[in-house]
Protein backbone atom coordinates (compact mmCIF):
# COMPACT_ATOMS: atom_id res chain seq x y z
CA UNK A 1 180.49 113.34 102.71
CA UNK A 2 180.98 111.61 99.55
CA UNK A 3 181.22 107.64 99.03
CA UNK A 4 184.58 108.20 98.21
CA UNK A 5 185.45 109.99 101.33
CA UNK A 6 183.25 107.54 103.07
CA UNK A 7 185.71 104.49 102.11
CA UNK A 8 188.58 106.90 103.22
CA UNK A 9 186.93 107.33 106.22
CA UNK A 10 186.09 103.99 106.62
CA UNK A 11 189.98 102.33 106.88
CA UNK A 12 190.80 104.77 110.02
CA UNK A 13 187.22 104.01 111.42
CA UNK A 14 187.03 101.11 113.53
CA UNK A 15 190.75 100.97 115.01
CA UNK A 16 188.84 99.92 118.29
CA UNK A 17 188.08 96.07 118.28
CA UNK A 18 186.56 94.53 121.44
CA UNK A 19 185.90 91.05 121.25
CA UNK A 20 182.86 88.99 123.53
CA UNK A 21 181.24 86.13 123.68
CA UNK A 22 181.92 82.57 122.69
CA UNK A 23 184.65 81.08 122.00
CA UNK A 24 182.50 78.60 118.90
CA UNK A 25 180.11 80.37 116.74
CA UNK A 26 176.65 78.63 116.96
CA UNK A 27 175.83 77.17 113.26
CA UNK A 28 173.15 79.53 112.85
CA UNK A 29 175.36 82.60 113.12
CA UNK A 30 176.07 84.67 109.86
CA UNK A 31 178.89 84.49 107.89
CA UNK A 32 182.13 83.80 109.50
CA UNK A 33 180.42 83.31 112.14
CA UNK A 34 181.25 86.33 114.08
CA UNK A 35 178.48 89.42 114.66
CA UNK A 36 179.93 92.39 114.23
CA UNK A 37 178.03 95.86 116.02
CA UNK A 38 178.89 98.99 115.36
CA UNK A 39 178.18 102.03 118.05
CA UNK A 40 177.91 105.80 116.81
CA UNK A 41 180.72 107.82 118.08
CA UNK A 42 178.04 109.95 120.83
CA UNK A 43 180.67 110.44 123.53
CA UNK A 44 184.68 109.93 124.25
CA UNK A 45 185.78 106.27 123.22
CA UNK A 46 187.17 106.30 126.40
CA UNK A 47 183.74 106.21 128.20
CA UNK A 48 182.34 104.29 125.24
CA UNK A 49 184.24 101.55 124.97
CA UNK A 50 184.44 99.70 128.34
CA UNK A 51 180.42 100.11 128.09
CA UNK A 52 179.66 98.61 125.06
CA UNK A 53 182.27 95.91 125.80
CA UNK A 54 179.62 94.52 128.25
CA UNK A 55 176.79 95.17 125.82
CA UNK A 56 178.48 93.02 123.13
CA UNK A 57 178.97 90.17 126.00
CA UNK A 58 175.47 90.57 126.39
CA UNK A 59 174.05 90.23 123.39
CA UNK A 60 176.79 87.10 122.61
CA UNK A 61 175.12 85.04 125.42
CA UNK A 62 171.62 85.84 124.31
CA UNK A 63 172.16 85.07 121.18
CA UNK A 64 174.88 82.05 121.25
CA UNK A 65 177.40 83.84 119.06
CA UNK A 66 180.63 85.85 119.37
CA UNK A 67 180.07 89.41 119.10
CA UNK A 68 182.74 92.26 117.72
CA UNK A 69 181.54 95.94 119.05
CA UNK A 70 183.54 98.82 117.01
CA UNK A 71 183.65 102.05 118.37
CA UNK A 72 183.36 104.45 115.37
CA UNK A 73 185.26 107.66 114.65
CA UNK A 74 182.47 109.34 112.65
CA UNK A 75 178.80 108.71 112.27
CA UNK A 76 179.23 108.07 108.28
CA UNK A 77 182.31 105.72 108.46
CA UNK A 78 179.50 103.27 110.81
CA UNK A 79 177.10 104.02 108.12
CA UNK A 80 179.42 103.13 105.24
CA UNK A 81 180.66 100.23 107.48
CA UNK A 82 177.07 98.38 107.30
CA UNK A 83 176.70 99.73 103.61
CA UNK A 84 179.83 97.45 102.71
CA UNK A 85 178.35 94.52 104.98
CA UNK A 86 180.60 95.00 107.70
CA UNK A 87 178.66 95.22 110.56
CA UNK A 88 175.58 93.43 111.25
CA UNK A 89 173.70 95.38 113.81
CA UNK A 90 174.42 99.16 114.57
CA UNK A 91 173.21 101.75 116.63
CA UNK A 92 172.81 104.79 115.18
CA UNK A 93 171.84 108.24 115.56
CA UNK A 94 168.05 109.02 114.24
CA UNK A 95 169.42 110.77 111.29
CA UNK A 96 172.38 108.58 111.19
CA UNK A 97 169.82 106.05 111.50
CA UNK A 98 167.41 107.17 108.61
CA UNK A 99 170.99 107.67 105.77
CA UNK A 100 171.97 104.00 107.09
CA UNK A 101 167.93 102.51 105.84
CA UNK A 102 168.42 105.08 102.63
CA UNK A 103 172.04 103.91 101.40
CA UNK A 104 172.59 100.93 103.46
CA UNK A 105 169.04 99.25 104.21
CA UNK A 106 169.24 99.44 107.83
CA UNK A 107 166.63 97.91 109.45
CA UNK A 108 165.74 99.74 112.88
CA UNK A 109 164.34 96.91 115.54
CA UNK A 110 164.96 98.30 118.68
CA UNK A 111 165.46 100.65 120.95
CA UNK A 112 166.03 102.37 124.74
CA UNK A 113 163.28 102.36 127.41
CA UNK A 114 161.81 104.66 129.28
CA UNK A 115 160.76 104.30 132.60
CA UNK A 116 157.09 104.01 131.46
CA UNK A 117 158.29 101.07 129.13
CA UNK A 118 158.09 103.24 125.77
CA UNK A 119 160.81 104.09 123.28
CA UNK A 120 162.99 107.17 125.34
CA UNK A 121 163.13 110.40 123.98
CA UNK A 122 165.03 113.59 124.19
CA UNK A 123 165.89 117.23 123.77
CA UNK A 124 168.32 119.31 121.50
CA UNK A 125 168.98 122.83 122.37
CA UNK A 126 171.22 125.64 121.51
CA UNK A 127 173.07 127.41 123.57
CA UNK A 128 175.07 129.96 125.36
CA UNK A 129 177.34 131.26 128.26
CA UNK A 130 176.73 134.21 130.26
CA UNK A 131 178.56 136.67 128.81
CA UNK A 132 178.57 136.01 125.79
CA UNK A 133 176.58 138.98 124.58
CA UNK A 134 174.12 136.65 123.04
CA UNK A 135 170.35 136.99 125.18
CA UNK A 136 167.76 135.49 122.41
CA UNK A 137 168.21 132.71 119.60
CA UNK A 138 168.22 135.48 117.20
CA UNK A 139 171.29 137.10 118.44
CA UNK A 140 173.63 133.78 117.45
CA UNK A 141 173.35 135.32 113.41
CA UNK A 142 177.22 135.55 111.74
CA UNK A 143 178.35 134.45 115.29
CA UNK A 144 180.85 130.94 116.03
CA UNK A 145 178.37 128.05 116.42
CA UNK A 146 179.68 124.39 117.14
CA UNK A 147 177.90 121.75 115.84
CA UNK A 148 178.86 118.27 116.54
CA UNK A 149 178.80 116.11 113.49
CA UNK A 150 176.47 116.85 109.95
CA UNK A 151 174.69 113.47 110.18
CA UNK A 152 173.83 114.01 114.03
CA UNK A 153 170.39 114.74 114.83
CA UNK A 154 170.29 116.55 117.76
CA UNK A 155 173.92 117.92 116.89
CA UNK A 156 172.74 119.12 113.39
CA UNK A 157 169.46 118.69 111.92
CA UNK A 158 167.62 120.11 114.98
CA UNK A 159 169.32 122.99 115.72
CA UNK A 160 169.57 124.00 111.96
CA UNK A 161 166.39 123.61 112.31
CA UNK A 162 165.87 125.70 115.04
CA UNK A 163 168.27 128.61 113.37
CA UNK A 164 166.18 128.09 110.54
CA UNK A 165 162.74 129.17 112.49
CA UNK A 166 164.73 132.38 113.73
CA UNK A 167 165.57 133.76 110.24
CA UNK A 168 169.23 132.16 110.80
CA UNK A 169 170.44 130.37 107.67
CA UNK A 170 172.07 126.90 109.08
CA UNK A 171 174.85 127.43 106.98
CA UNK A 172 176.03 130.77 105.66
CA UNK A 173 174.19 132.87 108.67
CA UNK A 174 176.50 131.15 111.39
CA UNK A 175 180.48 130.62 111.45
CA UNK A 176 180.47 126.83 112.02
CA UNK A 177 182.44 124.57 113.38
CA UNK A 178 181.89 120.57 113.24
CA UNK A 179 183.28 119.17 116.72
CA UNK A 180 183.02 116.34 116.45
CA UNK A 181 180.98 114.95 118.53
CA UNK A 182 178.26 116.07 121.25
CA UNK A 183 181.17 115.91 124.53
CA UNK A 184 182.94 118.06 122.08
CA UNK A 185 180.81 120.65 121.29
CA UNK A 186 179.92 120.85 125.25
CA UNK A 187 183.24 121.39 125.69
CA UNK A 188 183.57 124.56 123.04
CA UNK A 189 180.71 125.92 124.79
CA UNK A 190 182.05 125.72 128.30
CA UNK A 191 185.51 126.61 127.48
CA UNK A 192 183.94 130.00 125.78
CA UNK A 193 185.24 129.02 122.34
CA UNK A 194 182.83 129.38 120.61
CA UNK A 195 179.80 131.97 121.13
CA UNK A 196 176.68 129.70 120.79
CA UNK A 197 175.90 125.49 119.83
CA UNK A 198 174.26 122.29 120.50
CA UNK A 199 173.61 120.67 123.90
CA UNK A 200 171.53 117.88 124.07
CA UNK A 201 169.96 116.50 126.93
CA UNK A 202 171.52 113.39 127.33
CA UNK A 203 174.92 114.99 127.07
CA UNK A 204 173.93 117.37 129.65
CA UNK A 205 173.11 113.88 131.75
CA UNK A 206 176.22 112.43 130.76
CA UNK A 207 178.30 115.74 132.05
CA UNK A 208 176.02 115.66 135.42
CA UNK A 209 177.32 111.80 135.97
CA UNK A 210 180.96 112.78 135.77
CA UNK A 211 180.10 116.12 137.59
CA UNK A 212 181.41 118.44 134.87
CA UNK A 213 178.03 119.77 134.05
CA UNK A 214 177.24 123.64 136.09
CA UNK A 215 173.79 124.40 134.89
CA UNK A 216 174.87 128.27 135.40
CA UNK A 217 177.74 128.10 132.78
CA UNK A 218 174.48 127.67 129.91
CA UNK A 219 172.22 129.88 128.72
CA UNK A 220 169.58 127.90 126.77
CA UNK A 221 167.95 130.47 123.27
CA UNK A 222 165.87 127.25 121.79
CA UNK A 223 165.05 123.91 122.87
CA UNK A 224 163.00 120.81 120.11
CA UNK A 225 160.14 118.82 120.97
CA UNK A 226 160.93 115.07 121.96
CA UNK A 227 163.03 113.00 119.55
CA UNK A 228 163.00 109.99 119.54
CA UNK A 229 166.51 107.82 120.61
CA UNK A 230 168.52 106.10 118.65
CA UNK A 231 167.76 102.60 117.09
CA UNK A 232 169.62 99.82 117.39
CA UNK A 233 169.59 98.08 113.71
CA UNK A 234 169.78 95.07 111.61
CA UNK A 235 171.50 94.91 108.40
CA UNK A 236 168.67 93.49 106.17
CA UNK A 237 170.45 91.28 104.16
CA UNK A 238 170.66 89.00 107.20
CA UNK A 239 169.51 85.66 106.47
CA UNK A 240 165.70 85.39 107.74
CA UNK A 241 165.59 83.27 110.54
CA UNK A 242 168.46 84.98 111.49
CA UNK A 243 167.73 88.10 111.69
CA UNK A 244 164.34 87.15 113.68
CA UNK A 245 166.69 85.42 116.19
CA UNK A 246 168.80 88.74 116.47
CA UNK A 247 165.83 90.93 116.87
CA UNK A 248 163.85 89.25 119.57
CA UNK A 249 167.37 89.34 121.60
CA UNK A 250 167.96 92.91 120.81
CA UNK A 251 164.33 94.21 121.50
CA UNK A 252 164.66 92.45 124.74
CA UNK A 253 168.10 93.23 126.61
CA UNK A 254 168.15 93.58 130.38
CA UNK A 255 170.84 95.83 130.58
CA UNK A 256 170.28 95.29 134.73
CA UNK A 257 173.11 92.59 134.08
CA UNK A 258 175.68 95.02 133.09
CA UNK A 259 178.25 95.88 135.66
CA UNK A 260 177.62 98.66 137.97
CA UNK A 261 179.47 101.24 136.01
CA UNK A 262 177.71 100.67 132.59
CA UNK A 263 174.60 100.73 134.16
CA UNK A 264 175.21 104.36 134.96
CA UNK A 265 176.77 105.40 132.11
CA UNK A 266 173.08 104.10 129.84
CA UNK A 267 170.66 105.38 132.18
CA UNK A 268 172.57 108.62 132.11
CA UNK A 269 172.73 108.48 128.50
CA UNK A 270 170.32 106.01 126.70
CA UNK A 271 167.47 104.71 129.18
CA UNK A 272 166.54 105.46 132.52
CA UNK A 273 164.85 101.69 132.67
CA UNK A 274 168.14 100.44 131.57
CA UNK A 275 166.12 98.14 128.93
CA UNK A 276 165.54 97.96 125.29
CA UNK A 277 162.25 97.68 123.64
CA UNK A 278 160.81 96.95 119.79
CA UNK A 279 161.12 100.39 117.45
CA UNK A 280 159.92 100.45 113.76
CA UNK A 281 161.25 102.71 110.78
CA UNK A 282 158.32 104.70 110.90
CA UNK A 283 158.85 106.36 114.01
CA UNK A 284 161.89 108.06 112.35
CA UNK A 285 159.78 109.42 109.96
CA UNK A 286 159.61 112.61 111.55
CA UNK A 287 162.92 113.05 110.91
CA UNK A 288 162.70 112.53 107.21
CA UNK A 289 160.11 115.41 107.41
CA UNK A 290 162.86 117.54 109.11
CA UNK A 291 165.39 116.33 106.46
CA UNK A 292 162.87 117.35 103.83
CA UNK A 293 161.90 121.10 105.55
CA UNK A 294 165.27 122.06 105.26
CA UNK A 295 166.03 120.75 102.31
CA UNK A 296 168.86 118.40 102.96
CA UNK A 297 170.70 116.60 100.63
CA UNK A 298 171.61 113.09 102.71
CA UNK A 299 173.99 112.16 100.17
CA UNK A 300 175.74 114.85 100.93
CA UNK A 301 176.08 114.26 104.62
């Protein structure tokens, strides 16, 4: 997607404003005074929103200062969002994540826990139905193949990837079609409209919590190594002491003191331990290798 695209994108973007926190900004708070956190689009805004609501509260008491949480439509629109110094913290998909440092010098800080008290990781995979004619990875060449969004790692990057290591051009060898996002792209799968695409695995845990997921409607062809889970970024133009403040809160959320509900919804989704912990840019770097493999252009995203 191109910057100008991107700023169209942008004004339909974050139509989803939920306010938290204090009713007086603390003095040290940025700007107008208001943090604003912007959440990549990984499942319905429906589920999303109620969710990050609390997370937003959260982070407001921590820190002492109101916080705004928009809901994005697309993973660039968040990107562009931070680019144009409108958000000041934003989670974002690992190769969301490593366009946002390129174009928009996100700074990753943080991220989900695992039970062991390390960064969380997961799985992308691509698959099928039974049925569907399709028995190895090698059979999903010139067939439909949903993909959730082009700047979505384990919607995108990985399973071109994995396409890629079957002879399967990511591109022209498949007839694809974006969804959207990852619920999305279950849902072409399990509705049969489309022959093959991404599941990851914290979509499949997300579908098990609201008891839509039948592990005998999927056949998986490929499955990636670990990846790591999304950061949770600082915009670095954030004044210094500032944005030290910001990231010893963020590196250190409880989310224990969400309400029952949300709880569920991030262990099912984020982190079993339901806690965040520190993250550095470098551990995305794996990703840039990917990006660089298969030759993808990010501006282009």
């Amino acid at each position: 997607m191109n910057v100008k695209t991107f700023a169209t994108s942008l004004l339909v973007s974050f139509g989803t404003l939920l306010t938290a926190g204090a009713a007086h900004a603390a003095p040290a708070c940025p700007g107008d005074g208001t943090v604003r956190f912007g959440v990549e689009p990984y499942e319905t805004s429906a589920r999303m929103i109620p969710v990050y609501k609390s997370i937003g509260e959260l982070i407001s008491k921590k820190l002492g200062c109101p916080v705004q949480v928009y809901v994005a439509t697309s993973y660039n629109a968040e990107i562009e969002a931070m680019r144009n110094n409108k958000l000041d913290i934003g989670q974002f998909g690992p190769l969301g994540y490593v366009l946002a440092h390129q174009v928009a010098h996100a700074e990753a800080v943080a991220t989900f826990a695992d039970m062991a008290g390390k960064p969380s990781t997961y799985t992308a995979s691509i698959v099928t139905w039974p049925g569907s004619g399709l028995t190895k990875i090698a059979d999903v060449a010139g067939q439909s193949f949903a993909y959730s969004d082009p700047s979505s790692t384990s919607g995108h990057l990985f399973p071109a990837f994995g396409l890629k290591k079957a002879g399967i051009d990511p591109d022209s060898g498949v007839r694809a079609l974006y969804a959207g996002s990852h619920t999305a792209s279950f849902e072409a799968i399990r509705n049969h409209k489309v022959k093959a695409g991404e599941l990851n695995s914290e979509e499949i845990d997300s579908a098990k919590l609201h008891k839509e997921y039948d592990p005998s409607a999927f056949v998986t062809l490929w499955q990636s190594d670990p990846i790591p889970v999304d950061p949770i970024a600082v915009r670095g133009a954030l004044p210094a002491d500032f944005k030290a403040k910001l990231t010893t809160v963020l590196q250190n959320l409880d989310l224990h003191e969400l309400p029952e509900d949300a709880q569920k919804f991030m262990a099912a989704n984020a982190t079993p331990a339901l806690k965040t912990v520190p993250q550095t840019d470098a551990s995305y770097d794996p990703i840039r290798a990917l990006v660089s493999t298969l030759h993808i252009d990010l501006s282009k995203l």
